[in-house]
Protein backbone atom coordinates (compact mmCIF):
# COMPACT_ATOMS: atom_id res chain seq x y z
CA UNK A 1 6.69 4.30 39.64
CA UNK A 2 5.87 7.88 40.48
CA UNK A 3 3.70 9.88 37.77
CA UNK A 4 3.35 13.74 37.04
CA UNK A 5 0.09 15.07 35.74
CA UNK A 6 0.73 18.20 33.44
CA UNK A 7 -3.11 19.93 33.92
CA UNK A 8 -1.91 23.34 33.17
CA UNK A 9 -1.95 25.39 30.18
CA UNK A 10 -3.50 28.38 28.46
CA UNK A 11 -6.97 28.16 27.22
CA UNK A 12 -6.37 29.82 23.97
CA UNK A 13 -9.54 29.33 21.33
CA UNK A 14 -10.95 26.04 23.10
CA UNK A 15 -14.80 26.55 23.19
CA UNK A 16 -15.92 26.34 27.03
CA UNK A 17 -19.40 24.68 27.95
CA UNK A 18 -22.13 26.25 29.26
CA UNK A 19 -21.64 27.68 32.69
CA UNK A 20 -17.91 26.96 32.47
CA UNK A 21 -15.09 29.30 33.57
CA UNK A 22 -11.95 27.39 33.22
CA UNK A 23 -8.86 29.34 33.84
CA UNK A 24 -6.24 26.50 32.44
CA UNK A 25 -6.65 24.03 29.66
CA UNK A 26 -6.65 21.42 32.33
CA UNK A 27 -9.75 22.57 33.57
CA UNK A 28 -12.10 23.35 30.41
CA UNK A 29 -14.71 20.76 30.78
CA UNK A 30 -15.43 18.01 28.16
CA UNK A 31 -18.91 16.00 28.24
CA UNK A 32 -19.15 18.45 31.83
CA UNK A 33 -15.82 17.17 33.75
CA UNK A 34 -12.29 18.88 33.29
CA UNK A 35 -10.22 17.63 30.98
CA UNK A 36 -7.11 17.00 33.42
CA UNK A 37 -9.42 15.19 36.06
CA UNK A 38 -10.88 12.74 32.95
CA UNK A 39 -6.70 11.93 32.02
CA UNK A 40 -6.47 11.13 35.87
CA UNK A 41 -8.45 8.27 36.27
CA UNK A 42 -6.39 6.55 33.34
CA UNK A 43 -3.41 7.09 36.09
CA UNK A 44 -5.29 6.01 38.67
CA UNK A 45 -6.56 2.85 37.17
CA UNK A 46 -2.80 1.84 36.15
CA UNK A 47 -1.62 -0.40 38.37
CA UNK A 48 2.23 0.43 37.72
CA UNK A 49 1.63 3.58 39.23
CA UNK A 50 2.23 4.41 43.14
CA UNK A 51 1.73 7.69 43.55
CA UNK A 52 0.63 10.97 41.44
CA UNK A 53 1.90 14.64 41.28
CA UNK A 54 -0.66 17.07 39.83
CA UNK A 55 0.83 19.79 38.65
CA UNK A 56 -2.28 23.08 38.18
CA UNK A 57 -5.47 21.61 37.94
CA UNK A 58 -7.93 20.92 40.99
CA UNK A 59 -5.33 20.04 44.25
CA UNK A 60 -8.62 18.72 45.60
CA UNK A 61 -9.23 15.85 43.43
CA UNK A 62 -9.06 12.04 44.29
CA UNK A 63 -6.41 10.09 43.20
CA UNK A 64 -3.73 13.49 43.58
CA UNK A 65 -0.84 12.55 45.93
CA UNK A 66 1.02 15.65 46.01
CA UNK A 67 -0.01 19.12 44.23
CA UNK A 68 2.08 21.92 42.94
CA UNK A 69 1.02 24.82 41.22
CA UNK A 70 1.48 25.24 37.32
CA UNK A 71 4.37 26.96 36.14
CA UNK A 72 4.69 30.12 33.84
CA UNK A 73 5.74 27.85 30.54
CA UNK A 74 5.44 24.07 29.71
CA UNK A 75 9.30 23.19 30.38
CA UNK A 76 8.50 24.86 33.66
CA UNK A 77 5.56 22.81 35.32
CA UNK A 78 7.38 20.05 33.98
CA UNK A 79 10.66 20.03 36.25
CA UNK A 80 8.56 21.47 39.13
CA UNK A 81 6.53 18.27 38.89
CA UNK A 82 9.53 16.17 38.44
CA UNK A 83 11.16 17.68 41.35
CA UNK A 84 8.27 17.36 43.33
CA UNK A 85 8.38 13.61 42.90
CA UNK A 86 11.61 13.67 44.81
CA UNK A 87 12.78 10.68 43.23
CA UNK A 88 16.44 9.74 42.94
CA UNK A 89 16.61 6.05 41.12
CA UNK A 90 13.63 5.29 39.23
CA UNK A 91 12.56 6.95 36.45
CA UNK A 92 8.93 8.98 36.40
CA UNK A 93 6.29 9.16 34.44
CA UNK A 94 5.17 12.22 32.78
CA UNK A 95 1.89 12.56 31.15
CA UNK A 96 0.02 15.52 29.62
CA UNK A 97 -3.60 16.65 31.36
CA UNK A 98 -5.16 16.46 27.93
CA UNK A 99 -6.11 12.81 27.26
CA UNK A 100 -9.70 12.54 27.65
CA UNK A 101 -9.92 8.64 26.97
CA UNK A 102 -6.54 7.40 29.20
CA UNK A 103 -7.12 3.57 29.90
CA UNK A 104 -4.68 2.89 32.60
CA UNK A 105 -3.99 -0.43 30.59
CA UNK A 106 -2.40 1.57 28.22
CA UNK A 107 0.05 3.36 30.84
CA UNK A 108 1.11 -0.18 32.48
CA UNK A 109 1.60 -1.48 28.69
CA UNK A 110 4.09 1.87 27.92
CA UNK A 111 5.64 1.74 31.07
CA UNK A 112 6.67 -2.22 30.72
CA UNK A 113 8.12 -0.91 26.96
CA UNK A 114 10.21 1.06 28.21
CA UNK A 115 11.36 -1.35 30.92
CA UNK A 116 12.78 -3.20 28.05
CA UNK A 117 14.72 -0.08 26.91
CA UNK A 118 17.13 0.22 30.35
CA UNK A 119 19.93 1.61 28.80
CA UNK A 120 17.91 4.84 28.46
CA UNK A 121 17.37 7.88 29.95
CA UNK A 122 14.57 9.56 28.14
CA UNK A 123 11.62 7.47 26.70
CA UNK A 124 9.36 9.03 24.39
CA UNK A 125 5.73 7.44 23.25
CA UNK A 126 4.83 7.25 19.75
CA UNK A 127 1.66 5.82 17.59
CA UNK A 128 1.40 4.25 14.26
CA UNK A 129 -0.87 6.08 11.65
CA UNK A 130 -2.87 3.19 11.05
CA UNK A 131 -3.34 2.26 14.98
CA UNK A 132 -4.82 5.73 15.31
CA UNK A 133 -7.06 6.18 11.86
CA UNK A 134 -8.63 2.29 13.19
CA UNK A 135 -9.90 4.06 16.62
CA UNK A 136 -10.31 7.01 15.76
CA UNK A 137 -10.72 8.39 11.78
CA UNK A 138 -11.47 11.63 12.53
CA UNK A 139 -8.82 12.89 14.25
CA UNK A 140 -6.62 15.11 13.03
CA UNK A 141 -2.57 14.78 13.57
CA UNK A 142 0.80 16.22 12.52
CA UNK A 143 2.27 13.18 10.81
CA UNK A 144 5.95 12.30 10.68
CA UNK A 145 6.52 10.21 7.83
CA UNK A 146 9.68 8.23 8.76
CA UNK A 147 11.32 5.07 6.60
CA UNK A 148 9.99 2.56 9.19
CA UNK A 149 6.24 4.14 8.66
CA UNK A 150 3.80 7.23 9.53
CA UNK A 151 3.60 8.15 13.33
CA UNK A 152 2.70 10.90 15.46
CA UNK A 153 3.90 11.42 18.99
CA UNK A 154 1.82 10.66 21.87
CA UNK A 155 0.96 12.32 25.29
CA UNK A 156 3.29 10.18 27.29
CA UNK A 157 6.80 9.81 28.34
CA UNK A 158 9.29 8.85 31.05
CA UNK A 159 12.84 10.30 32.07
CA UNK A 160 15.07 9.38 34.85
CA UNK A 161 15.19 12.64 37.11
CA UNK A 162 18.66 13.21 36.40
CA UNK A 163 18.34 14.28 32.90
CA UNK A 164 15.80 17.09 33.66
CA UNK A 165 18.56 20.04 33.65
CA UNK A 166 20.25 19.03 30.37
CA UNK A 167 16.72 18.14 29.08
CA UNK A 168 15.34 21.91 29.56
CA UNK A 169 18.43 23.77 28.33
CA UNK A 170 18.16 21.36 25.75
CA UNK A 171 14.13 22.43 24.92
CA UNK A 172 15.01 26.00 25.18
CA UNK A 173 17.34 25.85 22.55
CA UNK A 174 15.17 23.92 20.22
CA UNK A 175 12.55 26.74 20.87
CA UNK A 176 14.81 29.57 20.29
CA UNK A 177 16.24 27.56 16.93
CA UNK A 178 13.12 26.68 15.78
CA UNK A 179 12.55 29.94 13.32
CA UNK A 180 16.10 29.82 12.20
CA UNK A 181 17.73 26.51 9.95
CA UNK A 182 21.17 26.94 10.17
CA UNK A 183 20.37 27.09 14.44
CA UNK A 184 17.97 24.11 14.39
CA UNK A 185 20.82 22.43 12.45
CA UNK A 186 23.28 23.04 14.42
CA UNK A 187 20.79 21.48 17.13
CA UNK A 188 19.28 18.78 14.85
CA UNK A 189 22.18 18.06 12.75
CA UNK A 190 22.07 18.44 8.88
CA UNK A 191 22.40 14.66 8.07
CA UNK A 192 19.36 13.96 10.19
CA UNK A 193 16.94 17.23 8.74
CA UNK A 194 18.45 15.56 5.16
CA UNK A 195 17.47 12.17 5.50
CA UNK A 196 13.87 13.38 7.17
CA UNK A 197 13.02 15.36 4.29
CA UNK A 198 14.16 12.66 1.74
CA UNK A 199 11.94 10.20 3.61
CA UNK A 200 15.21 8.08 5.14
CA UNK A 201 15.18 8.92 8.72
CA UNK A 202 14.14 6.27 10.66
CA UNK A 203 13.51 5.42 14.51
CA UNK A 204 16.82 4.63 15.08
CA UNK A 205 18.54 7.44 13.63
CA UNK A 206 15.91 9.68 15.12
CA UNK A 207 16.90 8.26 18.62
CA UNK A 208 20.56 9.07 18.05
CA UNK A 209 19.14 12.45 17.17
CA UNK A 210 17.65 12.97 20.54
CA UNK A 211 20.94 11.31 21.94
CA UNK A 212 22.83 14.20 20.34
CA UNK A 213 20.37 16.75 21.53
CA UNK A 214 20.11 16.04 25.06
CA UNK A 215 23.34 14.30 25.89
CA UNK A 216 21.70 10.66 27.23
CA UNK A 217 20.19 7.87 25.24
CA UNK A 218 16.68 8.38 23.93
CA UNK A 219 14.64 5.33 23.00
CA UNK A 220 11.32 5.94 21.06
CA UNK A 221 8.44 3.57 22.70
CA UNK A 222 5.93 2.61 20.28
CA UNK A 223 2.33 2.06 21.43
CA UNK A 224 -0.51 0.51 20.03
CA UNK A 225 -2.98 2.24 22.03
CA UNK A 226 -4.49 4.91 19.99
CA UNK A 227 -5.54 6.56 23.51
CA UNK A 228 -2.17 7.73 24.19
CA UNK A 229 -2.60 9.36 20.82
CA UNK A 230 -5.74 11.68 21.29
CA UNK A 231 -4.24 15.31 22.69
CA UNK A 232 -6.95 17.77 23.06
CA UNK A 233 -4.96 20.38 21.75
CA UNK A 234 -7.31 22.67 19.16
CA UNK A 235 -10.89 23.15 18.45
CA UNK A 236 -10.81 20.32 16.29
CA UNK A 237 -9.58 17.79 18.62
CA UNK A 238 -12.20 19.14 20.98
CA UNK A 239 -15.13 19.11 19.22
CA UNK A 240 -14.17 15.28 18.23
CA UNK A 241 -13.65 14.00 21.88
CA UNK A 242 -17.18 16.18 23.12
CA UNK A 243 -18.79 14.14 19.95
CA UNK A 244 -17.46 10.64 21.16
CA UNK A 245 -18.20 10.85 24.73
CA UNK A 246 -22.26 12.35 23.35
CA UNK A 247 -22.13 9.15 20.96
CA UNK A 248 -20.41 6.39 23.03
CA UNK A 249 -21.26 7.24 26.57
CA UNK A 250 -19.12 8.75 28.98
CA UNK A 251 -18.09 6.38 31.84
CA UNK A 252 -18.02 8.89 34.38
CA UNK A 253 -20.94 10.25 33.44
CA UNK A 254 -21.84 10.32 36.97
CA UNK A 255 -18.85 10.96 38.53
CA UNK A 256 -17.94 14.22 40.58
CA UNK A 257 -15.01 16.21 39.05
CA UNK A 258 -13.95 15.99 42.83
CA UNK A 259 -14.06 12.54 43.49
């Protein structure tokens, strides 16, 4: 299977090391190697993987197949590294640059879930509260509290190549609904944002949801590996993974950020 590496993104208020310039989110160094080239080596190390598309980031780092710049927004860089995967049957991989502790154990394990799932289109990884307080207790998440149990989403997913169109116009909608409830349920529908907020929505339902958003079946993959959990996507999150890798030991401590 083919995988796209997301390693784009604006900055925003994440605190740079000293002597670092990063331009992109991919790029701000953590425990002194970009953030993008540490989720990488977790692709690199899977051995479900065959190839990898970098999309931003450093073109000139091991381990990148094919490069292609990052796009203007998020839904952009995505289908350019989709497309550049040039893949018509299997489905691809898509994982976001901002996973500082990626074991590629962890992408085999999601990608042989979602083997099990054929009959969709669109997989999307999600972790258990408790799986991600055991590993790590300090890290801060948006929690979805669903009948089944607590989750949060993870920094993973797959899609058959297909789906991308309906997938983005399906995005943009969200986005532009998102500020308005009647739009987002019109998008969402009311029985689902009804049975979410009286704690009754469950997996199931929510994958019918995503069925009815995008137009193909949806299948949420759970994971158990808190890794897939840990987005460095505010100060907070930051601060935690520069703490753990000072603490722990960083295992490419000596490693160049260009391979």
């Amino acid at each position: 299977m083919k995988a796209v590496l997301l390693a784009g993104g604006p900055v925003g208020e994440l605190a740079l090391e000293s002597g670092d310039s990063a331009d992109s989110k991919g790029l701000v160094r953590v425990g002194g190697q970009p953030l993008a080239w540490r989720t990488l080596q977790g692709l690199r190390a899977a051995r479900r993987l065959t190839s990898t598309v970098l999309v931003g980031g450093d073109r000139n780092w091991e381990g990148v197949d094919h490069w292609v710049p990052g796009q203007e927004t998020l839904m952009g860089s995505f289908e350019a590294g989709v497309n550049a995967c040039q893949e018509t049957h299997e489905p691809v991989l898509v994982c976001c640059g901002d996973l500082p502790f990626l074991p590629g154990e962890a992408l085999d394990d999601f990608i042989h879930r979602c083997r099990h799932r054929p009959e969709a289109s669109l997989w999307y990884g999600y972790l258990r509260q408790e799986n991600s307080l055991r590993k790590y207790p300090r890290l801060r998440h948006t929690w979805a509290r669903l009948q089944d149990g607590i989750y949060c989403g993870s920094g993973v997913m797959m899609l058959r190549p297909e789906v991308m169109q309906p997938m983005r116009a399906a995005m943009e909608r969200l986005t532009h609904a998102r500020k308005n409830m009647f739009k987002l349920a019109g998008c969402l529908g009311w029985g689902n944002l009804l049975n979410y907020g009286l704690g009754r929505l469950t997996v199931a339902r929510a994958e019918k949801a995503g069925q009815g958003i995008f137009g193909v079946r949806c299948a949420g993959i759970e994971t158990p590996y808190a890794e897939l959990g840990f987005n460095v996507d505010d100060a907070d999150s930051l601060s935690e993974a520069r703490r753990i890798l000072q603490e722990v030991g960083d295992p490419y401590a000596s490693s160049s950020s260009h391979g």
